[in-house]
PDB file of N, CA and C in Angstrom:
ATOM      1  N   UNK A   1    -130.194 302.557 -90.248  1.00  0.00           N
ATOM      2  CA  UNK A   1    -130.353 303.522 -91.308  1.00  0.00           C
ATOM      3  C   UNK A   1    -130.582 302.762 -92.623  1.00  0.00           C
ATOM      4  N   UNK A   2    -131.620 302.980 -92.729  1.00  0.00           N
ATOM      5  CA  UNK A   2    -131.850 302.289 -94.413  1.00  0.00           C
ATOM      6  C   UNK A   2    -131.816 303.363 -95.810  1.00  0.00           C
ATOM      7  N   UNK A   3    -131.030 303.019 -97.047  1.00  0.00           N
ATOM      8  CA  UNK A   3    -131.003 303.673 -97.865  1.00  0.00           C
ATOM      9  C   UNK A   3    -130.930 303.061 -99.081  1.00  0.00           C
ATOM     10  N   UNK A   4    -131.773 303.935-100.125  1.00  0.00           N
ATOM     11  CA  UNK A   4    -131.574 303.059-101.325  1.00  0.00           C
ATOM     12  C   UNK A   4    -131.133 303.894-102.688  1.00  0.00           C
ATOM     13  N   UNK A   5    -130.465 303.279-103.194  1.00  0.00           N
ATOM     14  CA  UNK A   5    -129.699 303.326-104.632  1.00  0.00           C
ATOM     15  C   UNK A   5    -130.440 303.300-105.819  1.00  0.00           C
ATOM     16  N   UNK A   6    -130.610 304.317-106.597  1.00  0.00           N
ATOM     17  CA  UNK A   6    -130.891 303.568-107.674  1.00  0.00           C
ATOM     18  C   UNK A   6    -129.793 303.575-108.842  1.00  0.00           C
ATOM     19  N   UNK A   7    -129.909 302.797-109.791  1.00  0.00           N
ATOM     20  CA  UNK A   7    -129.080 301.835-110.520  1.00  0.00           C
ATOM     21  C   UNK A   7    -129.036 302.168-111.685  1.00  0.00           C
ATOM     22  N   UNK A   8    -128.199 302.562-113.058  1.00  0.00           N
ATOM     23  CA  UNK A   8    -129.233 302.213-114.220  1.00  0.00           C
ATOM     24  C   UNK A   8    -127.692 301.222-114.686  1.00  0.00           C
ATOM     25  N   UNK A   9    -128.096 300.310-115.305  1.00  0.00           N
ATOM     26  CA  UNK A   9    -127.568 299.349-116.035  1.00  0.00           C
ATOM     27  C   UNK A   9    -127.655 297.959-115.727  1.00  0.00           C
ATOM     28  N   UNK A  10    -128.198 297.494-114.274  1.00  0.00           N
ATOM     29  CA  UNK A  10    -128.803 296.519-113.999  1.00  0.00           C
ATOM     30  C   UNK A  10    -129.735 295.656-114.787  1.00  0.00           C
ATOM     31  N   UNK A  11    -128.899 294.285-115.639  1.00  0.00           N
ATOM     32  CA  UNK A  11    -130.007 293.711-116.644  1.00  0.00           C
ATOM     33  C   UNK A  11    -130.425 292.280-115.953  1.00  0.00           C
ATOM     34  N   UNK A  12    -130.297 291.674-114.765  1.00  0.00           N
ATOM     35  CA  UNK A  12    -129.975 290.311-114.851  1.00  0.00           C
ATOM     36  C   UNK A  12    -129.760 289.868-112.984  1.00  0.00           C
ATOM     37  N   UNK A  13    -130.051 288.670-112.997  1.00  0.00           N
ATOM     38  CA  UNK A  13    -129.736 288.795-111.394  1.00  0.00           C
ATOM     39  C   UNK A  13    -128.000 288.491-110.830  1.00  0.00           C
ATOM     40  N   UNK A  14    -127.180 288.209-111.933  1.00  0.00           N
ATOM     41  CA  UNK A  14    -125.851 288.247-112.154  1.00  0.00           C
ATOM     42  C   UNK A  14    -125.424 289.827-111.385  1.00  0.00           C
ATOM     43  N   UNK A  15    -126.638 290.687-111.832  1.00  0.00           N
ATOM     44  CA  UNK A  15    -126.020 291.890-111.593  1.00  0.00           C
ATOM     45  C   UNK A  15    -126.114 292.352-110.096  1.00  0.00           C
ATOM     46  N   UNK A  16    -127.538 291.874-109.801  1.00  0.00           N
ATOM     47  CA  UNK A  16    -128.240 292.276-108.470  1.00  0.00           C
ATOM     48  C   UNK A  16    -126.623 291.668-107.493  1.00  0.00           C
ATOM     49  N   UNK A  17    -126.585 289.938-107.693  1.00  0.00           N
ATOM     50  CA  UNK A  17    -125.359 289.792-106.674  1.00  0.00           C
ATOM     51  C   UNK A  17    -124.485 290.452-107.043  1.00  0.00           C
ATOM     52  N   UNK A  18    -123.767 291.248-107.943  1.00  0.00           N
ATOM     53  CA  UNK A  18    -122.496 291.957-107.687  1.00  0.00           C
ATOM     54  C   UNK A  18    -123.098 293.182-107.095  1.00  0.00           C
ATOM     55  N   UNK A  19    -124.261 293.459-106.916  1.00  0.00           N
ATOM     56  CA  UNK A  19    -124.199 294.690-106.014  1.00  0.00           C
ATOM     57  C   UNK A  19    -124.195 294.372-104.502  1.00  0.00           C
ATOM     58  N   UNK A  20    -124.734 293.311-104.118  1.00  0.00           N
ATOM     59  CA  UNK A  20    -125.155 292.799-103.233  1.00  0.00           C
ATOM     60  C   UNK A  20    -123.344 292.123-102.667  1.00  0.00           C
ATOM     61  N   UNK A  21    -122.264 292.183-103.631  1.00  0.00           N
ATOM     62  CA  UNK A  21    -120.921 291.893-103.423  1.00  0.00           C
ATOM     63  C   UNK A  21    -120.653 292.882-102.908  1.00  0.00           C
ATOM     64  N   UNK A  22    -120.938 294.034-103.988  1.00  0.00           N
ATOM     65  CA  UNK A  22    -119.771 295.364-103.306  1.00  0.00           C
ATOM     66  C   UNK A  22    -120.219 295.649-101.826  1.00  0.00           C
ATOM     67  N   UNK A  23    -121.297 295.570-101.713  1.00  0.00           N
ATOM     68  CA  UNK A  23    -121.943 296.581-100.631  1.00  0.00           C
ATOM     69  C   UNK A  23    -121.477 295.204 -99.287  1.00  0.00           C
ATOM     70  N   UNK A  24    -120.993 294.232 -99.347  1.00  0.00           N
ATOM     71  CA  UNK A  24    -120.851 292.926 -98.652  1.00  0.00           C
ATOM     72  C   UNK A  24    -119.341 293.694 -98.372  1.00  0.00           C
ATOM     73  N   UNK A  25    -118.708 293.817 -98.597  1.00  0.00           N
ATOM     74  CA  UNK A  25    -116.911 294.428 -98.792  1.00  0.00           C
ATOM     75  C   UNK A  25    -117.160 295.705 -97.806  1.00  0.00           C
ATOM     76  N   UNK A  26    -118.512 296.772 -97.449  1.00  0.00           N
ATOM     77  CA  UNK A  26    -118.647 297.375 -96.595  1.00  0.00           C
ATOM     78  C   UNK A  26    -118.927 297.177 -95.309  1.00  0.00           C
ATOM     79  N   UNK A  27    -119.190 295.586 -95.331  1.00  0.00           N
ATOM     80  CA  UNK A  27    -120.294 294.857 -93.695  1.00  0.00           C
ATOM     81  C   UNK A  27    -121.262 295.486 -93.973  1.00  0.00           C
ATOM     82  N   UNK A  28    -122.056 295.322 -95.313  1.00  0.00           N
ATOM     83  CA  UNK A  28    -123.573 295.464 -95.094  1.00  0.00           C
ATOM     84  C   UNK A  28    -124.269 294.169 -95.796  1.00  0.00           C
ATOM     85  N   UNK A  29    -125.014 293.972 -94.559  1.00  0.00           N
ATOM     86  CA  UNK A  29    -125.188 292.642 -94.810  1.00  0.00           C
ATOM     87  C   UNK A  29    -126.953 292.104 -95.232  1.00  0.00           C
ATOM     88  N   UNK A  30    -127.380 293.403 -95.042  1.00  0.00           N
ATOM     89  CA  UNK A  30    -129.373 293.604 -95.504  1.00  0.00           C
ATOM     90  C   UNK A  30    -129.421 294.474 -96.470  1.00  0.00           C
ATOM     91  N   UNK A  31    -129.084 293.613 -97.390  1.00  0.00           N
ATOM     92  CA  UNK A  31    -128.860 294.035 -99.102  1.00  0.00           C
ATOM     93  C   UNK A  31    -130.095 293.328 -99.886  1.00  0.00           C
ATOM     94  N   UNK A  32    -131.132 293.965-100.376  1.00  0.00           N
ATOM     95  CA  UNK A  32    -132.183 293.943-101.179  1.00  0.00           C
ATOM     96  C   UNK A  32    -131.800 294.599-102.920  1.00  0.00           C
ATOM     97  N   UNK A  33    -131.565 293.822-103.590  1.00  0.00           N
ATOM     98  CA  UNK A  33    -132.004 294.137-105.456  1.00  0.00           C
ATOM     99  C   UNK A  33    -132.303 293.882-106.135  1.00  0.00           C
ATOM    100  N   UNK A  34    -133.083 294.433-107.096  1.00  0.00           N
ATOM    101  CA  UNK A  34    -134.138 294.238-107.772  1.00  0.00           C
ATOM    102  C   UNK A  34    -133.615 295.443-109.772  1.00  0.00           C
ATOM    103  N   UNK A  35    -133.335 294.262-110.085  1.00  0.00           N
ATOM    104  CA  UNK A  35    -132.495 294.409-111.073  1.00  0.00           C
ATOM    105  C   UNK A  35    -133.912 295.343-112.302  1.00  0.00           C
ATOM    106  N   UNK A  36    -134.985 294.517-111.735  1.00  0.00           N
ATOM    107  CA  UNK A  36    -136.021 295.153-112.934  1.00  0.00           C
ATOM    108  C   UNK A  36    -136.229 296.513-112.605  1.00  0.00           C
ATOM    109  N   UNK A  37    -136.609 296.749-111.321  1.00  0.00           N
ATOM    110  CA  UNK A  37    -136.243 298.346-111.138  1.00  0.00           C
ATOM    111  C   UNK A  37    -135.538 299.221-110.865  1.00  0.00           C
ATOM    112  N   UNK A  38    -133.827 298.481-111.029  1.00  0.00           N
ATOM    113  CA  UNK A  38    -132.952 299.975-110.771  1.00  0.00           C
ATOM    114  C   UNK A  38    -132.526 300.023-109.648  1.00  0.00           C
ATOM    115  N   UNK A  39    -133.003 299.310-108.323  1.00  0.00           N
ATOM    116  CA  UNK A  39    -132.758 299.623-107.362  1.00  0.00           C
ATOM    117  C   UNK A  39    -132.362 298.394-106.048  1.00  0.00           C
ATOM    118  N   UNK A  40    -130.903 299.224-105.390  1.00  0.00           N
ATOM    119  CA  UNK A  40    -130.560 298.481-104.280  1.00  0.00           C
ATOM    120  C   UNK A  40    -130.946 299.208-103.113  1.00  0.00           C
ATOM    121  N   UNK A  41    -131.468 298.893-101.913  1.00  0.00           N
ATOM    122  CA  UNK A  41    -131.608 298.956-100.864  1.00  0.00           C
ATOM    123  C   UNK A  41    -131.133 297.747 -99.712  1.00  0.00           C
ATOM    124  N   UNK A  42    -130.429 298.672 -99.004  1.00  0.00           N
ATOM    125  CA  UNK A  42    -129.454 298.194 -97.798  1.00  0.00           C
ATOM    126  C   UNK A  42    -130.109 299.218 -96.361  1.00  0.00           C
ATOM    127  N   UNK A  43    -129.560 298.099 -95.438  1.00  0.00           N
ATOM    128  CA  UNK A  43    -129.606 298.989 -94.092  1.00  0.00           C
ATOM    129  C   UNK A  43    -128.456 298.572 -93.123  1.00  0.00           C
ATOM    130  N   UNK A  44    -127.847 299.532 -92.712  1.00  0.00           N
ATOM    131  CA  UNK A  44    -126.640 299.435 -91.802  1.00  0.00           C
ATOM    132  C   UNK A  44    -126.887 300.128 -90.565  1.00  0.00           C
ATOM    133  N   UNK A  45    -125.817 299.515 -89.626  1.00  0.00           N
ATOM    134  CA  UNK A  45    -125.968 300.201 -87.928  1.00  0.00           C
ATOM    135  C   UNK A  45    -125.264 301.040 -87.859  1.00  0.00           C
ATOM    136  N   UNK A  46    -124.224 301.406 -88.865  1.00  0.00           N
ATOM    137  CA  UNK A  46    -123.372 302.438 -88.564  1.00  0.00           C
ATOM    138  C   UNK A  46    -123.215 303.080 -89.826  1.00  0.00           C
ATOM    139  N   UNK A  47    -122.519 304.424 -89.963  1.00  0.00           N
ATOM    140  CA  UNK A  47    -121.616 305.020 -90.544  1.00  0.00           C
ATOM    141  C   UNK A  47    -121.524 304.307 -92.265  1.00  0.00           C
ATOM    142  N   UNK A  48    -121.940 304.570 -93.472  1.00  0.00           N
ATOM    143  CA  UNK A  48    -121.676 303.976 -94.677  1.00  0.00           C
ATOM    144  C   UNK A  48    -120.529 304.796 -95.669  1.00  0.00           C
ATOM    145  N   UNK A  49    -119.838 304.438 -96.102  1.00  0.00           N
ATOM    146  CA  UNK A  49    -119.186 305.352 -96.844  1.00  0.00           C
ATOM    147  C   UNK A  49    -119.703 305.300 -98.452  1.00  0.00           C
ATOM    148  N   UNK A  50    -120.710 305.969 -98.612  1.00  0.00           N
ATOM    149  CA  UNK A  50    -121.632 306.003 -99.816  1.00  0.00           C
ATOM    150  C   UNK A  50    -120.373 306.342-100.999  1.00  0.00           C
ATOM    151  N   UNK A  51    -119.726 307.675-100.867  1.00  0.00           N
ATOM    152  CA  UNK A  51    -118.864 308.149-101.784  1.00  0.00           C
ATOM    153  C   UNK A  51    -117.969 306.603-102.150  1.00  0.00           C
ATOM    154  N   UNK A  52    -117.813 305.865-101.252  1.00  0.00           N
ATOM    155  CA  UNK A  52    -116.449 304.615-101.971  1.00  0.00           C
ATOM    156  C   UNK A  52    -117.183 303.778-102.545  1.00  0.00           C
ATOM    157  N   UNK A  53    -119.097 303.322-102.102  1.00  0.00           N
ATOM    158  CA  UNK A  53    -119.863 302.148-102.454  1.00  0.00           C
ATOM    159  C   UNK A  53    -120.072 302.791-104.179  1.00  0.00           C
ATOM    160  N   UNK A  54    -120.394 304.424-104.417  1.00  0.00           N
ATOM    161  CA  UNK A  54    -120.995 304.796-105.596  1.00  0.00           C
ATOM    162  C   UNK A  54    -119.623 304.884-106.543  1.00  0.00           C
ATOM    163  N   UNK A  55    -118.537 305.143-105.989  1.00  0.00           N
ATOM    164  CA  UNK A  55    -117.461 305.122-106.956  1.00  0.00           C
ATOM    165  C   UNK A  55    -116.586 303.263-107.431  1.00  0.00           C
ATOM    166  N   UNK A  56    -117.282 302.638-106.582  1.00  0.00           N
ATOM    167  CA  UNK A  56    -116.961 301.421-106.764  1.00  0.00           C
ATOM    168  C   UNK A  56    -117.961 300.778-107.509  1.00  0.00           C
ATOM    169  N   UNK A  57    -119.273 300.795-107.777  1.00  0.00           N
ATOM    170  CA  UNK A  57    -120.578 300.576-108.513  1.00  0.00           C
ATOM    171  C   UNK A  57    -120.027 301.021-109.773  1.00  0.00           C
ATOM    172  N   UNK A  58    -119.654 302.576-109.917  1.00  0.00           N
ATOM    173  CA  UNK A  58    -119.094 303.123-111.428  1.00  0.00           C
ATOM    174  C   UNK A  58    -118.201 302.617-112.174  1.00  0.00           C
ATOM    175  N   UNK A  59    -117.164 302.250-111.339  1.00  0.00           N
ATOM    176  CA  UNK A  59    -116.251 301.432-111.717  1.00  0.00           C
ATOM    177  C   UNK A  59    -116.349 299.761-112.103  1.00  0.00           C
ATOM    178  N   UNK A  60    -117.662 299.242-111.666  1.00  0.00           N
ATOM    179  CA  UNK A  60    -118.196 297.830-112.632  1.00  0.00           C
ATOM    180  C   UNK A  60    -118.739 298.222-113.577  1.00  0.00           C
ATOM    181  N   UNK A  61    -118.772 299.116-113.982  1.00  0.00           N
ATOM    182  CA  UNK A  61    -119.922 299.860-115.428  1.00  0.00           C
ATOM    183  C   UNK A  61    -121.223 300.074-114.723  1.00  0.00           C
ATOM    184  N   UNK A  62    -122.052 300.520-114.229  1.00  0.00           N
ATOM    185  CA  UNK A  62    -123.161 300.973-113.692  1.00  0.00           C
ATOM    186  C   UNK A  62    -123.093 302.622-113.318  1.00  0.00           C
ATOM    187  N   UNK A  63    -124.320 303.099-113.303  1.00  0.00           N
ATOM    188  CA  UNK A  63    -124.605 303.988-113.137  1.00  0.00           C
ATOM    189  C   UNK A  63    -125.030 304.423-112.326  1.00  0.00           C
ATOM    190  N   UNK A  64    -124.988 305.346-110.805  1.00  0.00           N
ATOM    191  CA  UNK A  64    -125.371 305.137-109.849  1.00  0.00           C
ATOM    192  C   UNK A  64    -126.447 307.007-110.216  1.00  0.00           C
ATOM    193  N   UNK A  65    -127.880 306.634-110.493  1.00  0.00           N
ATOM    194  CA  UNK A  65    -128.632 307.486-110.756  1.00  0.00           C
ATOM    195  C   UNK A  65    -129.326 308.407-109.171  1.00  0.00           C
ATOM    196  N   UNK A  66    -129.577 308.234-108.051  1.00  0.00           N
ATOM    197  CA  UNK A  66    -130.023 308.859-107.063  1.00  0.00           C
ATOM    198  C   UNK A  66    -129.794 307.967-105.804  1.00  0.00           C
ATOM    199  N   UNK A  67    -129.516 308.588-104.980  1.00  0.00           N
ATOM    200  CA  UNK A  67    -129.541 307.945-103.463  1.00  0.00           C
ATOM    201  C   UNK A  67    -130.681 308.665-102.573  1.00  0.00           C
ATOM    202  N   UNK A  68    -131.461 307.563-102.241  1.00  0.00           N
ATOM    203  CA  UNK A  68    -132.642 307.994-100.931  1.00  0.00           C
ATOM    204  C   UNK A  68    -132.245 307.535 -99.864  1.00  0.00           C
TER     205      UNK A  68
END
């Protein structure tokens, strides 16, 4: 299942790896970001708990603007 995030407050590739941290703390381990556009994309084999990844993103200061 692949899904992607978009981001707003992402300035830097400092930022891309802390997303690429949190979503690591879920066992997802095909973590793509791209800080210039806003957006993380991951793909997992199972089950994601989006509600804990987007309330944990909010909680570094970011903005978690749409999930596809």
């Amino acid at each position: 299942m692949k899904q992607t995030l978009t981001i707003k407050g992402m300035h830097c590739t400092s930022c891309e790896g802390l997303m690429k941290d949190i979503l690591a703390d879920y066992g997802i381990t095909q973590v793509s970001a791209d800080y210039k556009k806003g957006l993380v994309t991951f793909s997992a084999n199972g089950p994601v708990p989006l509600e804990k990844i987007t309330a944990e993103i909010k909680a570094a200061g970011y903005t978690v603007a749409g999930v596809a």
